[in-house]
Protein backbone atom coordinates (compact mmCIF):
# COMPACT_ATOMS: atom_id res chain seq x y z
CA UNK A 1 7.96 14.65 42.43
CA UNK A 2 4.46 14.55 40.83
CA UNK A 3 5.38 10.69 39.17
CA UNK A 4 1.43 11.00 38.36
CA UNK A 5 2.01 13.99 35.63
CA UNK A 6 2.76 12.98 32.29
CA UNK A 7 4.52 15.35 29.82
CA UNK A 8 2.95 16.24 26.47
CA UNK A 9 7.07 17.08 25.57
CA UNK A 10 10.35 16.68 27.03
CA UNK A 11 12.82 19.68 26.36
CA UNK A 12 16.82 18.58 26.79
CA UNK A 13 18.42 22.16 27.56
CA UNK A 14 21.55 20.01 29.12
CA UNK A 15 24.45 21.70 28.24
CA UNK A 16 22.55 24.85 27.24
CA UNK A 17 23.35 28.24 28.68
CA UNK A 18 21.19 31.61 29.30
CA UNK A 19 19.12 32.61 27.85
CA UNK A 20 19.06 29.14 25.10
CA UNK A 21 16.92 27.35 27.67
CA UNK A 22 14.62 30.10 28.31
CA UNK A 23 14.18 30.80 24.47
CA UNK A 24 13.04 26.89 24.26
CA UNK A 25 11.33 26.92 26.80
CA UNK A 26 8.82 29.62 25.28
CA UNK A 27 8.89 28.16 21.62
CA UNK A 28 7.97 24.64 23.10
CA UNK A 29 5.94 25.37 25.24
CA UNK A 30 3.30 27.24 22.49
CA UNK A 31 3.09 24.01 20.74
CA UNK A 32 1.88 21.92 23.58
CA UNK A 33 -2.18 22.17 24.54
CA UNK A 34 -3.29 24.07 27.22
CA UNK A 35 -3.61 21.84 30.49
CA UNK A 36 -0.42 19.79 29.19
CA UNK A 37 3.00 19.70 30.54
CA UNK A 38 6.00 20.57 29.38
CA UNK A 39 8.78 18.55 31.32
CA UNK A 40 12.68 21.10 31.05
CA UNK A 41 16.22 19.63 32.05
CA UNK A 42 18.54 21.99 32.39
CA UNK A 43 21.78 22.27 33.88
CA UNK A 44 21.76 25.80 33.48
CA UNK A 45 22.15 27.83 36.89
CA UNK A 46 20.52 30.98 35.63
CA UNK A 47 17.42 28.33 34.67
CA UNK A 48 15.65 28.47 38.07
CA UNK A 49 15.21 32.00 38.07
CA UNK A 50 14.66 32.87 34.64
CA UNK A 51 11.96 29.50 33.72
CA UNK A 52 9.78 30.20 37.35
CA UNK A 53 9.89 33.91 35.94
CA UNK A 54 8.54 33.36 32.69
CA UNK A 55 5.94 30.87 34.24
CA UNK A 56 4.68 33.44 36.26
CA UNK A 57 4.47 36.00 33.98
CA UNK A 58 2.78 34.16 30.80
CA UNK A 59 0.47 32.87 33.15
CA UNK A 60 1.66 29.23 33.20
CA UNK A 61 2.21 26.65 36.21
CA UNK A 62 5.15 25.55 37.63
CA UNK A 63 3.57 21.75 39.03
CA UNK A 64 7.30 20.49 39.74
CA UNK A 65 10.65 21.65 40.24
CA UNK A 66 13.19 19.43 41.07
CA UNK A 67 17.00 20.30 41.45
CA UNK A 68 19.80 17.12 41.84
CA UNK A 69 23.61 17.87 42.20
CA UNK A 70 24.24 18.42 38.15
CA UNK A 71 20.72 19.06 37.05
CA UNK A 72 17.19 20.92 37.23
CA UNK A 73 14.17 19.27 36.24
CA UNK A 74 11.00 21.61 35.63
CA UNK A 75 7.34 20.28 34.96
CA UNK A 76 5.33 23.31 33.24
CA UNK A 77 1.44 23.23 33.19
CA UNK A 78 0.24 25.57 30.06
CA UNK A 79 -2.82 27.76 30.93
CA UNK A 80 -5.25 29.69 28.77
C-alpha cells in the first residue's frame, strides 16, 4: 500500500452493488483536481473489473489496489 498517498476524497461503496459503485466512482471522481486521489471501498465483486476498466479508459491511474477477505480498496490518480 502507497501509506504516502493522501486522498483528496474517500468514496464508501460498502454495501453497494454493480454498477452503483462504478456510477460514483465517475461522479466523484470529476470533482476532485487533476493529480489528486480518489480513495473507493467497495465490497462489490464486479468492482475490480469494472473501476480498473473505467480507469483505463478515461485516462486515469490506478496507484493502489488492495483486496482483504470482505473488501476492495482502490486509490485513483485523476489525469488531464
Amino acid at each position: 500500500m502507497k501509506e504516502d498517498v493522501k486522498p483528496a476524497r474517500t468514496l464508501d461503496c460498502l454495501g453497494l452493488y454493480c454498477p452503483e459503485p462504478l456510477f460514483q466512482t465517475r461522479e466523484n471522481i470529476d470533482q476532485i483536481k487533476p493529480g489528486e486521489i480518489l480513495e473507493v471501498i467497495t465490497d462489490d465483486p464486479a468492482a475490480e473489473e469494472d473501476l480498473k476498466r473505467f480507469a483505463k479508459r478515461a485516462g486515469h491511474e490506478v496507484v493502489s489496489y488492495e483486496k482483504d477477505d470482505d473488501h476492495m480498496r482502490f486509490l485513483i490518480k485523476r489525469n488531464e
